[in-house]
C-alpha atoms as a PDB file:
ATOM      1  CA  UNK A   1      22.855  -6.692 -18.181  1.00  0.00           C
ATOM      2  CA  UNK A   2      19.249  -5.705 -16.941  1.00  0.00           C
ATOM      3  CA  UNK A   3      19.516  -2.176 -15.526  1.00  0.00           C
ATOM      4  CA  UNK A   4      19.184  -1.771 -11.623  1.00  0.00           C
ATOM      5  CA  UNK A   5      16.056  -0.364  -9.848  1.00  0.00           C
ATOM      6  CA  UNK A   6      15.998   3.197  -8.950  1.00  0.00           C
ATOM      7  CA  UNK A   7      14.167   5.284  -6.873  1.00  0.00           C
ATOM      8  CA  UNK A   8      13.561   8.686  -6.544  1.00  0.00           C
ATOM      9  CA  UNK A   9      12.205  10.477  -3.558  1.00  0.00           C
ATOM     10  CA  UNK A  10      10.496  14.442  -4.695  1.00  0.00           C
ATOM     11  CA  UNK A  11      10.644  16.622  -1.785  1.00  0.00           C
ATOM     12  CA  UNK A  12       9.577  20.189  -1.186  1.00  0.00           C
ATOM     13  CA  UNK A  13      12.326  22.921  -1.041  1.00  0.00           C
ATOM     14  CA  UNK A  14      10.330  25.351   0.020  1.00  0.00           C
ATOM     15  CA  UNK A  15       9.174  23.150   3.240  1.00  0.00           C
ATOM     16  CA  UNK A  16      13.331  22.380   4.156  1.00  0.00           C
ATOM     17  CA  UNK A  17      12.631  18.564   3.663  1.00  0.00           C
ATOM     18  CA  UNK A  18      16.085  17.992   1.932  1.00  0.00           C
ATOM     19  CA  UNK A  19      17.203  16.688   5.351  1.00  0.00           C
ATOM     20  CA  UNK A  20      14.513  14.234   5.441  1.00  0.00           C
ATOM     21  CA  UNK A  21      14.664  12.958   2.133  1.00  0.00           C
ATOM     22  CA  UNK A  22      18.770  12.641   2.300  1.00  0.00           C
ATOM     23  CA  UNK A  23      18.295  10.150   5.165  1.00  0.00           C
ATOM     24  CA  UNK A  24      16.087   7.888   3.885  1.00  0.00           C
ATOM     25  CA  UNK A  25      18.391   8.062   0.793  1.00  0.00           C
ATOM     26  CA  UNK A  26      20.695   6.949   2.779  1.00  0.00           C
ATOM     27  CA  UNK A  27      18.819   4.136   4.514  1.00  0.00           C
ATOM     28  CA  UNK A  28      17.438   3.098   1.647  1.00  0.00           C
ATOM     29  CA  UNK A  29      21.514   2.753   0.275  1.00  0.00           C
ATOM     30  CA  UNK A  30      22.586   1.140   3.348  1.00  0.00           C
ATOM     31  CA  UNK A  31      19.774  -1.675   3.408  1.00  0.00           C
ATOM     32  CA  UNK A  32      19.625  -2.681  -0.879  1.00  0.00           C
ATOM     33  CA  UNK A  33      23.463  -2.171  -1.271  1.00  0.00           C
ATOM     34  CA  UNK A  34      23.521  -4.096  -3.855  1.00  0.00           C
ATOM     35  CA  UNK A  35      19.873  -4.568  -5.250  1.00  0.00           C
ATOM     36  CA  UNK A  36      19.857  -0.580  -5.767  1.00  0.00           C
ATOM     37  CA  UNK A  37      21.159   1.381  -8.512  1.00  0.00           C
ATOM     38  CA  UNK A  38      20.407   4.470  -7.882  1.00  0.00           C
ATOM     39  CA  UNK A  39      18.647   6.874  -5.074  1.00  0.00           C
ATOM     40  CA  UNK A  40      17.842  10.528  -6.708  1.00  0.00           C
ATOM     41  CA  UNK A  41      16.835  12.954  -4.861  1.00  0.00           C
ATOM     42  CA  UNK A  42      14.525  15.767  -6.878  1.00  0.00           C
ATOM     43  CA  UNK A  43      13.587  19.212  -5.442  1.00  0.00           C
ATOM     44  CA  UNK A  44      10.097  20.117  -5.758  1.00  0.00           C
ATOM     45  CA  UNK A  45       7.149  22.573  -4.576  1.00  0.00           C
ATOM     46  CA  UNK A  46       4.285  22.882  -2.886  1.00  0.00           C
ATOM     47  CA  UNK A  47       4.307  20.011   0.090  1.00  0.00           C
ATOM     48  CA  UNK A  48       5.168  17.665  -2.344  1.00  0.00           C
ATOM     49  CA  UNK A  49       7.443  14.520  -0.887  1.00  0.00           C
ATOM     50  CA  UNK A  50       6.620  11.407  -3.030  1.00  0.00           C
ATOM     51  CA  UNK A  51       8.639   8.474  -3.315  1.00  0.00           C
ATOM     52  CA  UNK A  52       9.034   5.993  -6.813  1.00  0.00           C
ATOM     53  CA  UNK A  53      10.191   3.027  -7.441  1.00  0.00           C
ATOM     54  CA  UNK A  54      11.641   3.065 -11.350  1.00  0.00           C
ATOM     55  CA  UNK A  55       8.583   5.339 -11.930  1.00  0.00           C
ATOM     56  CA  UNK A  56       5.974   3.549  -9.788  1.00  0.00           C
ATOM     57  CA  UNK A  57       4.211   6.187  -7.154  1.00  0.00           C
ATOM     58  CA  UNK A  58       4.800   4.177  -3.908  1.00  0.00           C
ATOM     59  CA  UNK A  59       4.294   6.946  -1.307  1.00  0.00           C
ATOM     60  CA  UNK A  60       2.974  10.056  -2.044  1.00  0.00           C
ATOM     61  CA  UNK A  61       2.461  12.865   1.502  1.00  0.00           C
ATOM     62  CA  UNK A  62      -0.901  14.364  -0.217  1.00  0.00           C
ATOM     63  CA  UNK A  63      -2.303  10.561  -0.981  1.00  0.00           C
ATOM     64  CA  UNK A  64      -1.146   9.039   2.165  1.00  0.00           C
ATOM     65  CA  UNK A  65      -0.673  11.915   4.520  1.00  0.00           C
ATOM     66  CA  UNK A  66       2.241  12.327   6.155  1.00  0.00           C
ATOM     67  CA  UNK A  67       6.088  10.590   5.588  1.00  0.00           C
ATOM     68  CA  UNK A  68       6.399   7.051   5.461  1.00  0.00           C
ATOM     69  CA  UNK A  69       8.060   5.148   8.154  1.00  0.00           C
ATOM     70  CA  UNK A  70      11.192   3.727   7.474  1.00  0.00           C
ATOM     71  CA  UNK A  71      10.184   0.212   8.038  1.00  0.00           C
ATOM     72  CA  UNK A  72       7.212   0.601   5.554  1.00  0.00           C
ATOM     73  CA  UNK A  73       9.191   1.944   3.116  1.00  0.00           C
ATOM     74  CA  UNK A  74      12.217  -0.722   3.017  1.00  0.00           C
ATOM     75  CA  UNK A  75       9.795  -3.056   3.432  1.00  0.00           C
ATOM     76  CA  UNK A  76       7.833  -2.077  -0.246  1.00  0.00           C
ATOM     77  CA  UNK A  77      10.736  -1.534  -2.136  1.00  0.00           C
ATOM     78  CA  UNK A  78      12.066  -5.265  -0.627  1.00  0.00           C
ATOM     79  CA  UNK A  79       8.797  -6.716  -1.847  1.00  0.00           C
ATOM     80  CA  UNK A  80       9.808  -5.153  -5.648  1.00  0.00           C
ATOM     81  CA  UNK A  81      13.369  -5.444  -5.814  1.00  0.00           C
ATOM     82  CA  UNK A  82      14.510  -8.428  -3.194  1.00  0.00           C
ATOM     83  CA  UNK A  83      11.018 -10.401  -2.291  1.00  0.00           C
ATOM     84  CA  UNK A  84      12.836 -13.373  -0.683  1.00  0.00           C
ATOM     85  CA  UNK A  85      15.129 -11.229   1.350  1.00  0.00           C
ATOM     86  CA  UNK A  86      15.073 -11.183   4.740  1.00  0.00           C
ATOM     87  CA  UNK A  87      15.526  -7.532   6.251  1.00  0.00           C
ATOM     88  CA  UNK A  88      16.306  -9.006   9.884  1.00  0.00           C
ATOM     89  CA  UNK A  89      14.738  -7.026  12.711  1.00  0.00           C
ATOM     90  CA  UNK A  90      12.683  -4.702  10.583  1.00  0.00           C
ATOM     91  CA  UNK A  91      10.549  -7.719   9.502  1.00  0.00           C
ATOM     92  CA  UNK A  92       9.670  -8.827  13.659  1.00  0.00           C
END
């Protein structure tokens, strides 16, 4: 059985971004139900909140600047995990 994506979202204690990085766990959880295997969520330092996709960079704050919005995000990990998938009014 082929082992289920996972992602894994490093955010900076230091900066209180837990809060952040919980809810788009849980977005992320809600929306790939059943594509996802796994959402981890890793403390880190200095600014740092970067987003992977089974170990693929796909947001990083210092390369991007800022957070990603929600609808980019589910919308890059759909066109990974789920490319025919239709994610409804997020995709209008």
């Amino acid at each position: 059985m082929p082992q289920q994506p996972r992602v894994e979202i490093v955010y900076c204690r230091q900066c209180r971004w837990l809060l952040r990085a919980g809810w788009m766990a849980q977005e992320l959880l809600s929306t790939f139900s059943d594509e996802l295997g796994e959402v981890a969520l890793v403390p880190g330092g200095s600014g740092v909140f970067e987003i992977r996709l089974n170990d693929e960079l796909i947001w990083s704050r210092h390369e991007q600047g800022g957070f990603p919005e929600i609808k980019v995000l589910k919308q890059s990990i759909r066109d990974t995990i789920a490319p025919h998938r239709n994610l409804g009014h997020i995709d209008r």
